[in-house]
Each structure stands twice: as structure tokens, then as C-alpha cells.
Protein backbone atom coordinates (compact mmCIF):
# COMPACT_ATOMS: atom_id res chain seq x y z
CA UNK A 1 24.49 118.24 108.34
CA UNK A 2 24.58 115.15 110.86
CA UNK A 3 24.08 111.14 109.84
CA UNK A 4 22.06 109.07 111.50
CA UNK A 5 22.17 105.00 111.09
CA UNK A 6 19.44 103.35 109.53
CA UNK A 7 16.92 101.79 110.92
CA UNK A 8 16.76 98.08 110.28
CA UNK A 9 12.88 97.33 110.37
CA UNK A 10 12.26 100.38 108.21
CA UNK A 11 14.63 97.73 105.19
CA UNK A 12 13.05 94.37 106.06
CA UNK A 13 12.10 92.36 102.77
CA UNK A 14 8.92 92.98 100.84
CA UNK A 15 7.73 92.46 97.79
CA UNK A 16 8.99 94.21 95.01
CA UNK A 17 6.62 97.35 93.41
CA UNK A 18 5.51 96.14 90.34
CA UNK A 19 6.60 99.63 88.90
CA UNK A 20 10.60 98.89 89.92
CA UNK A 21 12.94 98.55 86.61
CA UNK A 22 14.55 94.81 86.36
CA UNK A 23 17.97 96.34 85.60
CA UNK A 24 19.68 99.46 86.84
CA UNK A 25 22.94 100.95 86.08
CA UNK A 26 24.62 103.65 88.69
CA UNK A 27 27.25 105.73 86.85
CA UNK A 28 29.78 107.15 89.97
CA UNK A 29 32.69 109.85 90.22
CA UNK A 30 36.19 108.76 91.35
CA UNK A 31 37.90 111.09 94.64
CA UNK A 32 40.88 112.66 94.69
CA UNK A 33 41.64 112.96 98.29
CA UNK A 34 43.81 116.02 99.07
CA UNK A 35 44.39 115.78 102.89
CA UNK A 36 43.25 115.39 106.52
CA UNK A 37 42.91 118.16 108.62
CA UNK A 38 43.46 117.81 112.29
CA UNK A 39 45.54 114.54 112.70
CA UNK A 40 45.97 116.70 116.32
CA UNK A 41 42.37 116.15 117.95
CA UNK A 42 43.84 118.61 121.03
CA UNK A 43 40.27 120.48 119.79
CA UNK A 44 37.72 118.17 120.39
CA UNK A 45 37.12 116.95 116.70
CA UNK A 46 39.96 114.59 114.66
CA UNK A 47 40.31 114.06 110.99
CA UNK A 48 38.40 116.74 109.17
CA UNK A 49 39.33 115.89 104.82
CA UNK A 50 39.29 117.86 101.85
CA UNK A 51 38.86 116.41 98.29
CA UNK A 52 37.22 116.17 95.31
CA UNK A 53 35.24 114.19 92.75
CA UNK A 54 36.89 113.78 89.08
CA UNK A 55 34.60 112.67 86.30
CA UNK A 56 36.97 109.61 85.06
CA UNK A 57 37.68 107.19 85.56
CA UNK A 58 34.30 106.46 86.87
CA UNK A 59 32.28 103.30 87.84
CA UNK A 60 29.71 101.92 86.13
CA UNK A 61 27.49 99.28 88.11
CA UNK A 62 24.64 97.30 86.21
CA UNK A 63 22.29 94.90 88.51
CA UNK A 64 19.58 93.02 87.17
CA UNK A 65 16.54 90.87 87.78
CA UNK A 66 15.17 87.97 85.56
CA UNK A 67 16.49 87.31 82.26
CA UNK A 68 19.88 87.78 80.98
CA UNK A 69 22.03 91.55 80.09
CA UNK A 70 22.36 91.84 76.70
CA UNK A 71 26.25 91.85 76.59
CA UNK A 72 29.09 90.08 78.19
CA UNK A 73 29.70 89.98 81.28
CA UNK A 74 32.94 91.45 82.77
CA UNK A 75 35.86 88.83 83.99
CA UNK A 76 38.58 89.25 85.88
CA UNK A 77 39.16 91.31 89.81
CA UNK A 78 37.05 93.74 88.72
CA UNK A 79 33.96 91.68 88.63
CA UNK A 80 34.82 89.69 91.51
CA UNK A 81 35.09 92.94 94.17
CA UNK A 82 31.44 94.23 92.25
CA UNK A 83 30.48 91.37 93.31
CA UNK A 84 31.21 91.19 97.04
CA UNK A 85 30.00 94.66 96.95
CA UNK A 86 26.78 93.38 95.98
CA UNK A 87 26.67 90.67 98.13
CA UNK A 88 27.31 93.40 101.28
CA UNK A 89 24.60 95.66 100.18
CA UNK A 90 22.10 92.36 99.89
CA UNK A 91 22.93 91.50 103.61
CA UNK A 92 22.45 95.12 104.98
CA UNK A 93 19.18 96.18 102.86
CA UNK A 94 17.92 92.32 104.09
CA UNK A 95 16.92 91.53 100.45
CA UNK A 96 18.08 88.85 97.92
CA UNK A 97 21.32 89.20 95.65
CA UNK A 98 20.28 90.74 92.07
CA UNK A 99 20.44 88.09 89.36
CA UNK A 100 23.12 89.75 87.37
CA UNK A 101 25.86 91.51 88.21
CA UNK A 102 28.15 93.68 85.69
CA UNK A 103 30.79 96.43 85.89
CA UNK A 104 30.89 98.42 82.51
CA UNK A 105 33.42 100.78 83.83
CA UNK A 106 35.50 100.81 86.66
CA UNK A 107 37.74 102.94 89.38
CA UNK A 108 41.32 101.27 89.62
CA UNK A 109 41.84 99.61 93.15
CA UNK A 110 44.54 100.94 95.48
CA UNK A 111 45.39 103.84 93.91
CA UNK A 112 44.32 106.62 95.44
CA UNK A 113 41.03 107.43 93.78
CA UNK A 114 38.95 105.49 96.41
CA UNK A 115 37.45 102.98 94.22
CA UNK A 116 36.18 100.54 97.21
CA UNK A 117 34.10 103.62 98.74
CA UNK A 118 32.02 104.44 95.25
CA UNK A 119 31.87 100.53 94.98
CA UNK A 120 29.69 99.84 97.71
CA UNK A 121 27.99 103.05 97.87
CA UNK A 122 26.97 101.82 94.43
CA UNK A 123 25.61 98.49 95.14
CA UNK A 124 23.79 99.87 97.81
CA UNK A 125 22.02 102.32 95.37
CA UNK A 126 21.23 100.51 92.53
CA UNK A 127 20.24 97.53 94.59
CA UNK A 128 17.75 99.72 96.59
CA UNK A 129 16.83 101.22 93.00
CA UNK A 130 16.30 97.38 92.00
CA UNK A 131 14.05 96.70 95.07
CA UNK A 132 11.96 100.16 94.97
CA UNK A 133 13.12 100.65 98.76
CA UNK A 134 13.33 104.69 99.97
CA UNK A 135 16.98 104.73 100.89
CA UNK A 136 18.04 108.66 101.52
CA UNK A 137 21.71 109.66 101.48
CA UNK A 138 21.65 109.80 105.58
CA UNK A 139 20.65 106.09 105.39
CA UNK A 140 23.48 105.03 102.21
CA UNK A 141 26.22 106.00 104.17
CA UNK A 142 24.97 104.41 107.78
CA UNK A 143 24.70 101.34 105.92
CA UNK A 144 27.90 101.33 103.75
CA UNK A 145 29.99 101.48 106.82
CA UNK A 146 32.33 104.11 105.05
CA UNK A 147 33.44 107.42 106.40
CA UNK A 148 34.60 106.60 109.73
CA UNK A 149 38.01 108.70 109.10
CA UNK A 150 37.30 110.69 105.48
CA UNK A 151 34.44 111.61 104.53
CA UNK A 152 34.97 112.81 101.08
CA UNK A 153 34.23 109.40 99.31
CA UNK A 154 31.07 109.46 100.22
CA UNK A 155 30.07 112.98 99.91
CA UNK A 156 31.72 112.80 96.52
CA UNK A 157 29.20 110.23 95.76
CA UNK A 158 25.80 111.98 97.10
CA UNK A 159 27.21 115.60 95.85
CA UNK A 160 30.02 115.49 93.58
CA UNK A 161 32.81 119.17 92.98
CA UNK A 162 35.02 120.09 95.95
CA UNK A 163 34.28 118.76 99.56
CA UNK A 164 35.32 119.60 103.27
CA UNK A 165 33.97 117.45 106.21
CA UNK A 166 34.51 118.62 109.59
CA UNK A 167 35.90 114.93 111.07
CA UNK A 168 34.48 113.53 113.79
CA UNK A 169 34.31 114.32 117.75
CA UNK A 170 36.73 113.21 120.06
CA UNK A 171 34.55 111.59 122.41
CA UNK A 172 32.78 109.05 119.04
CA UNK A 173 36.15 108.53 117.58
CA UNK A 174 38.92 107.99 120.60
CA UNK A 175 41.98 107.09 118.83
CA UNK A 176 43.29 107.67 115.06
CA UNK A 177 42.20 105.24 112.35
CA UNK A 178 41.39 104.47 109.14
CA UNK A 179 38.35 104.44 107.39
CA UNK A 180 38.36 100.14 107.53
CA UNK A 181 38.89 100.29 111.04
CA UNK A 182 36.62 102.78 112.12
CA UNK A 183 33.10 101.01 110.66
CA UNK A 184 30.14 102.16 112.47
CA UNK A 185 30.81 105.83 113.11
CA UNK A 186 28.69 108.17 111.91
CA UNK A 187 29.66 110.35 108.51
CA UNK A 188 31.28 113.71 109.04
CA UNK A 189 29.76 116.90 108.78
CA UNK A 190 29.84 118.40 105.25
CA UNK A 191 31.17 121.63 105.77
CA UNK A 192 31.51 122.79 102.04
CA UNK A 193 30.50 121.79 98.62
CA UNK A 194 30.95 124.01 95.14
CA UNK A 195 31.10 122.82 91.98
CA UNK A 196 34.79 124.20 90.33
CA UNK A 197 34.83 126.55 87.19
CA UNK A 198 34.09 124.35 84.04
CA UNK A 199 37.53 125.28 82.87
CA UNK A 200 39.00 124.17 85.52
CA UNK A 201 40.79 120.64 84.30
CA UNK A 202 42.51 117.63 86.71
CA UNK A 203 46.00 115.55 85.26
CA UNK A 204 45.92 112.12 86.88
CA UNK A 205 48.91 110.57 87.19
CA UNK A 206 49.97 107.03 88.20
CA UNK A 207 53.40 106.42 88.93
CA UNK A 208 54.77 103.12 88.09
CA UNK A 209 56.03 100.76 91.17
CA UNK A 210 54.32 102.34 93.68
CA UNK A 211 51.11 101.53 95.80
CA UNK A 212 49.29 103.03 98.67
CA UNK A 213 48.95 102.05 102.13
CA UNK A 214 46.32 99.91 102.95
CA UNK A 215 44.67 98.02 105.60
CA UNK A 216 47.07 97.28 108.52
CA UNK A 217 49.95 99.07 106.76
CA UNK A 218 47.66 102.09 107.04
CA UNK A 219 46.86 101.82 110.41
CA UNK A 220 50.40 101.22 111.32
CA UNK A 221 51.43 104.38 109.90
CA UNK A 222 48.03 106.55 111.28
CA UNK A 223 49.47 105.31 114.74
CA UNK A 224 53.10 106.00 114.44
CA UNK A 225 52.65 109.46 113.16
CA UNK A 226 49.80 110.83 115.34
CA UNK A 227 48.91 113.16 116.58
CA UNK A 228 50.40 115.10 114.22
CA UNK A 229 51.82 118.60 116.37
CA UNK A 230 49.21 121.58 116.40
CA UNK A 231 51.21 124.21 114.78
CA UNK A 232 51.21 122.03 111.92
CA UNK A 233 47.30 121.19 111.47
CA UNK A 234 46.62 124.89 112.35
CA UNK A 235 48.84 125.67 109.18
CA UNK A 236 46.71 123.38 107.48
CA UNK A 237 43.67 124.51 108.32
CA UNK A 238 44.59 127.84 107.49
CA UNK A 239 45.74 126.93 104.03
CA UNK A 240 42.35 125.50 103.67
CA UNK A 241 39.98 128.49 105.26
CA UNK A 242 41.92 131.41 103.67
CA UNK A 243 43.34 129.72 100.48
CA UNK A 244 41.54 127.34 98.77
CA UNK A 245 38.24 128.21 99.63
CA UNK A 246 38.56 131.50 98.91
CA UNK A 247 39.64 130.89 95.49
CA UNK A 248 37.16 128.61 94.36
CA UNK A 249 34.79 131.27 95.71
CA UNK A 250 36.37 133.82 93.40
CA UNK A 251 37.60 131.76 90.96
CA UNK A 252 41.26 131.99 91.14
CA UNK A 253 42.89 129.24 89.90
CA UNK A 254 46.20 130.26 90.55
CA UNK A 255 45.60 130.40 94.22
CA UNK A 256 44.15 127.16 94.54
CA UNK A 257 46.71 125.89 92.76
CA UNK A 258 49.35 127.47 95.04
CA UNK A 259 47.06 126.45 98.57
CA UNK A 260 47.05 122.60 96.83
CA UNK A 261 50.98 122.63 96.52
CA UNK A 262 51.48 124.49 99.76
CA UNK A 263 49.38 121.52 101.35
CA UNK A 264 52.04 119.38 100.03
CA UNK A 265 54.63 120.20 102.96
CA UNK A 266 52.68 121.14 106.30
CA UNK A 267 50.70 118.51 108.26
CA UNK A 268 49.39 115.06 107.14
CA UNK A 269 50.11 115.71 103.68
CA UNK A 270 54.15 115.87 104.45
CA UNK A 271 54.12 112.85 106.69
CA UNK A 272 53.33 110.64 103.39
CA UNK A 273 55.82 112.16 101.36
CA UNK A 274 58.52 111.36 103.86
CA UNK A 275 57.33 107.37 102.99
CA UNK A 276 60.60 105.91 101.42
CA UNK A 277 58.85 104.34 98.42
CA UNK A 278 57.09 108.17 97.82
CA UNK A 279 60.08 110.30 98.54
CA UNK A 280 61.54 110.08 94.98
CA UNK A 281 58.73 111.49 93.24
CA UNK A 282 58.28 114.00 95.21
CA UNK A 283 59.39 116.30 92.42
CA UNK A 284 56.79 115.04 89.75
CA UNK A 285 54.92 117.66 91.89
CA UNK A 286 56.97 120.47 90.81
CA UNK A 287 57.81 119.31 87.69
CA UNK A 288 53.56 119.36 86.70
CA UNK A 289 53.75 122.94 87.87
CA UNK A 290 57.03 123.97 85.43
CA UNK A 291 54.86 122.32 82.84
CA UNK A 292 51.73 124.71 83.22
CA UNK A 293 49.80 122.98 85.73
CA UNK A 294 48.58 125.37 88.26
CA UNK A 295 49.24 122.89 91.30
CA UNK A 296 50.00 119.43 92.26
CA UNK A 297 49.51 116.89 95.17
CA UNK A 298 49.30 113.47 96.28
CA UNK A 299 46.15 111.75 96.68
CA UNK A 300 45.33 110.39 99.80
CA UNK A 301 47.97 107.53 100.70
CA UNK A 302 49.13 107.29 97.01
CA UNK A 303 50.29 106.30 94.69
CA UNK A 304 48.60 109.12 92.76
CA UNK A 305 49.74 112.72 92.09
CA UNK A 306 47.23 115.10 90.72
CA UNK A 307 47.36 118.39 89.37
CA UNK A 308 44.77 121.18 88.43
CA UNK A 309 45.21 123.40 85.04
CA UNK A 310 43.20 125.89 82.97
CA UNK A 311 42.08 124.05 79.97
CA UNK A 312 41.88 127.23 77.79
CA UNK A 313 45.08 127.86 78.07
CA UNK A 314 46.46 124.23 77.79
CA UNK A 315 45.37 121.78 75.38
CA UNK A 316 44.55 118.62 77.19
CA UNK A 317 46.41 116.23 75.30
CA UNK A 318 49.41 118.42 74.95
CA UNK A 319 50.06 119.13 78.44
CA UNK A 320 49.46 115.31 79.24
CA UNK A 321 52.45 114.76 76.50
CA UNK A 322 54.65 117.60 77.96
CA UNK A 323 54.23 115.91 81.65
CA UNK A 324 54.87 112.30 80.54
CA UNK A 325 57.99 113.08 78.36
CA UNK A 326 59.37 115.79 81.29
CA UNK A 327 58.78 112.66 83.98
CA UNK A 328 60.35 110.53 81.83
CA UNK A 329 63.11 112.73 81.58
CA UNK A 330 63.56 112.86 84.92
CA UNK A 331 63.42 108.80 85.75
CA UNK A 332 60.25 108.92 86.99
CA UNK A 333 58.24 106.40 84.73
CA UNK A 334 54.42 106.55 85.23
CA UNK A 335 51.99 103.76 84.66
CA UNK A 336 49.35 105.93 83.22
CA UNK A 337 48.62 109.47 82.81
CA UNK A 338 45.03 110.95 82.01
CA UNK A 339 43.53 114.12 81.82
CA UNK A 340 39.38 114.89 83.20
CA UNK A 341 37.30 117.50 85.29
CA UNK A 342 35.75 117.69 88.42
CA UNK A 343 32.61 115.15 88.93
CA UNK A 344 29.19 115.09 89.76
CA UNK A 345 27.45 113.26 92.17
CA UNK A 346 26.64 109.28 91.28
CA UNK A 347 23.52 108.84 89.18
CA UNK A 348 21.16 106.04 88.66
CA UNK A 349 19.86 105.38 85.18
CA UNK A 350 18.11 102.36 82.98
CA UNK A 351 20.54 100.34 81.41
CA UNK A 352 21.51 101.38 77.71
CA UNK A 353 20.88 97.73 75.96
């Protein structure tokens, strides 16, 4: 799978198809983004992710032509970063703003479930929905500027389950940097997509006080702790080859559980966890796992630790209860904690009234 950029005179403005809906609502996944690969690059190819779409919380994006939605409108941040979204995907398609502009739903910002990716993948779809332009997944991504480090935002959005991208080539991506700073490269290769067992359930947890790195704080840190040595990213590339994918293939949950964990203390993964704002909940990680989850990790930069369970043999809402109270036992207060499944890719549907 390669990705191409899109060709600006095949978007110029036209009219609108008479057959086009005047509203349009795109329904997206959250990530959960479990590491980077090869933080090395001594191979020819750096970054390389793994990750996966959960079903909530998800986004829900309504744009609309002519007269007014029938409810109220959102207020607050929310609104205001749909917005800008919108306002992006205008300029790059070359066509006006929509009229209206809702969220129904939304991703929280900053923490870890890569809200600002399905955002303006989202605008991008439903305004191209909106305008009856031909706008193929290759095309989405070129002109949402996303997936110059990760990739698994974006293939979360066109595929949904569990992703691996293969990074990018040393000689298109010189130095280590983050997705914001990295604009214009092309998407990495998906490597591997499967949709997880049904059973298979996700605990989202967000601890309280605690935010991910972002913009130049990210870079700062992708700088000072690259390239990350080999023996470590071959250990992590291992743990991904002959553990996790292995036991999705089979369906081994207890495997996948242990590769997640493992993942935890080799390679990129460990260099967050040394953060002094993350080190102290470093054992909510173990503590999921005494608690019946079958593994734990953070999500990308944090703050979010997720875990994976069987949900025959757990109860959702119990095992949400046992975590919370066991965290709070162990002074380790968490903002919110939720229980979901994998996702599917974003979908694009006619407003419910």
C-alpha cells in the first residue's frame, strides 16, 4: 500500500450534483496508540506504529447546507476546533465552508486517543460527501496532512481493528519528528489490519493531573531521546512479529495481553514512562492486570493507560468498579474510567433529525 498526494486541479470548485445530501454526519473511531517501532532508523525506514481503533468515545461531525439543523448547536472548545477543522478541509478541497457546523459527539483533546487526527480526517469526508467530490482514502490522507510520524490515526479512520504501518524511509523523513512537524510526507505503509475477537473488550483510563506531550514539548523529547539503541527496537519489533500478531491470528488473548505489557518496558514505549509526571502510575499498569485485565499500556504520549480483557469472563461494569476502587486505593485518582471494543472504520451517514 503506498499514498500518493492529491492532485489539486482534479478538487477545483464546481457546482454541486443536484443529487448531493444538504447535511451529512461522519460517525469516527478514537486510536489507542500502542507504540513506535524503530525510533533507530540504522535500517533505512524510521517510525513504524502499532495501534488500534476503540469504538468510544467516538466523533460525531454534522455539516450542512441551506437551512438550519434541527437541534442546538454545540458550544464550548469542542465546537470551536470542529470548526477550524472545517475551515482546513474548505481551503484544501478549494470549496466554500458548509453552512452549519455541529459536533454531536466528540474524542477528548490531548489525551491520548488522537482526537485532532479523526477531526480533520472528518471534515475532509463529510465536506467532500457535502460537495459530491470523489475523494479516495489515498487522496484523504495527502490532504489532511496527518501521518507524517504514525500512521495509525489515519488508518484507524479508513479501516478501523488493529493496525501496523511500516514508518517511513530514511531518505523522505531525515530526522525524528512528530506527526505536526512532519506535514507533507506521505502516509506509511499499512502492513496489517484484523478486526479483534468480538469478545475481546478495551478499559480506558484517564488519570487525573496528567497530560500528554504536545507540540514543541513533543518534539523536544522525540529529539532528546533518539535514536533510540537497536537492541532495543529489535526487541520491539520482535514483540510485535512473534507476539501480538500471532495472537490475534489465533486468538489468544492472553498473549496479546502479555506482548502489550511486555511493550511497556523495551524501546519507545519505556522512554515515556521514565517522564517524571508518568513515572508514578506506572503501576496502574499492573494493578489492571491483578484485576483481570489481560494487559495494559500507555497510549501514545499519555496521559492514557489502556487495557484489554475478555468480556465473558468479566462483567464490564464490574471490572471498571474493581479498577477504579483498586487505583484509588493505591493514590492514583483517575479522571474517568470507561469500558468499549475495538472500532470500525469512520462512516458517513444522513443526519438523524
Amino acid at each position: 500500500m503506498s499514498s500518493t498526494s492529491a492532485d489539486p486541479a482534479s478538487l477545483l470548485p464546481r457546482p454541486r450534483p443536484a443529487s448531493v445530501p444538504d447535511a451529512v454526519e461522519v460517525r469516527t473511531s478514537s486510536r489507542v496508540h500502542v507504540t513506535l517501532i524503530d525510533m533507530n532508523g540504522s535500517a533505512g525506514r524510521r517510525d513504524g506504529s502499532v495501534g488500534f481503533a476503540v469504538a468510544d468515545p467516538g466523533l460525531r461531525l454534522v455539516l450542512a447546507r441551506g437551512g438550519p439543523l434541527h437541534q442546538e448547536e454545540a458550544a464550548g472548545a469542542g465546537n470551536e476546533r470542529a470548526a477550524a477543522a472545517v475551515r482546513h478541509a474548505a481551503a484544501a478541497l478549494g470549496v466554500p465552508a458548509p453552512d452549519r457546523v455541529r459536533l454531536r459527539s466528540t474524542v477528548p483533546a490531548h489525551s491520548g486517543l488522537g482526537s485532532g487526527t479523526q477531526l480533520r480526517l472528518a471534515a475532509l469526508r463529510g465536506l467532500a460527501e457535502l460537495e459530491g467530490l470523489d475523494l479516495g482514502d489515498k487522496e484523504l490522507v495527502a490532504l489532511s496532512g496527518r501521518g507524517g510520524t504514525s500512521g495509525i490515526g489515519v488508518h484507524a479512520f479508513t479501516h478501523g481493528g488493529f493496525l501496523v504501518d511500516g514508518g517511513h524511509r530514511t531518505r523522505d523523513k531525515e530526522a525524528f519528528a512528530p506527526s505536526r512537524f512532519a506535514e507533507g510526507l506521505p502516509a506509511p505503509p499499512l502492513l496489517y489490519a484484523t478486526t479483534p475477537p468480538a469478545h475481546w473488550g478495551v478499559v480506558l483510563a484517564l488519570p487525573e493531573g496528567v497530560q500528554g506531550l504536545e507540540g514543541a514539548a513533543e518534539r523536544d523529547f522525540m529529539t532528546a531521546h533518539t535514536p533510540v539503541p537497536l537492541p532495543a527496537v529489535e526487541a520491539v519489533a520482535h514483540t510485535v512479529l512473534m507476539g501480538l500478531l500471532p495472537a490475534l491470528e489465533e486468538g489468544d488473548l492472553a498473549a496479546f495481553g502479555d506482548g502489550l505489557t511486555r511493550l511497556q518496558d523495551i524501546g519507545w514505549k519505556r522512554s515515556h514512562w521514565q517522564r517524571a509526571e508518568l513515572r508514578r502510575w506506572r503501576p496502574l499498569v499492573d494493578l489492571m492486570r491483578a484485576e483481570g485485565a489481560a494487559g495494559a499500556g500507555l497510549s501514545s504520549t499519555g496521559p492514557l493507560v489502556y487495557a484489554v480483557y475478555d468480556r465473558t469472563r468479566h462483567d464490564d461494569g464490574e471490572l471498571a468498579g474493581r479498577i477504579r476502587a483498586a487505583a484509588d486505593r493505591a493514590g492514583l485518582p483517575l479522571v474517568s474510567l470507561t469500558t468499549t471494543t475495538f472500532g470500525g472504520p469512520a462512516a458517513t451517514v444522513l443526519p438523524e433529525e
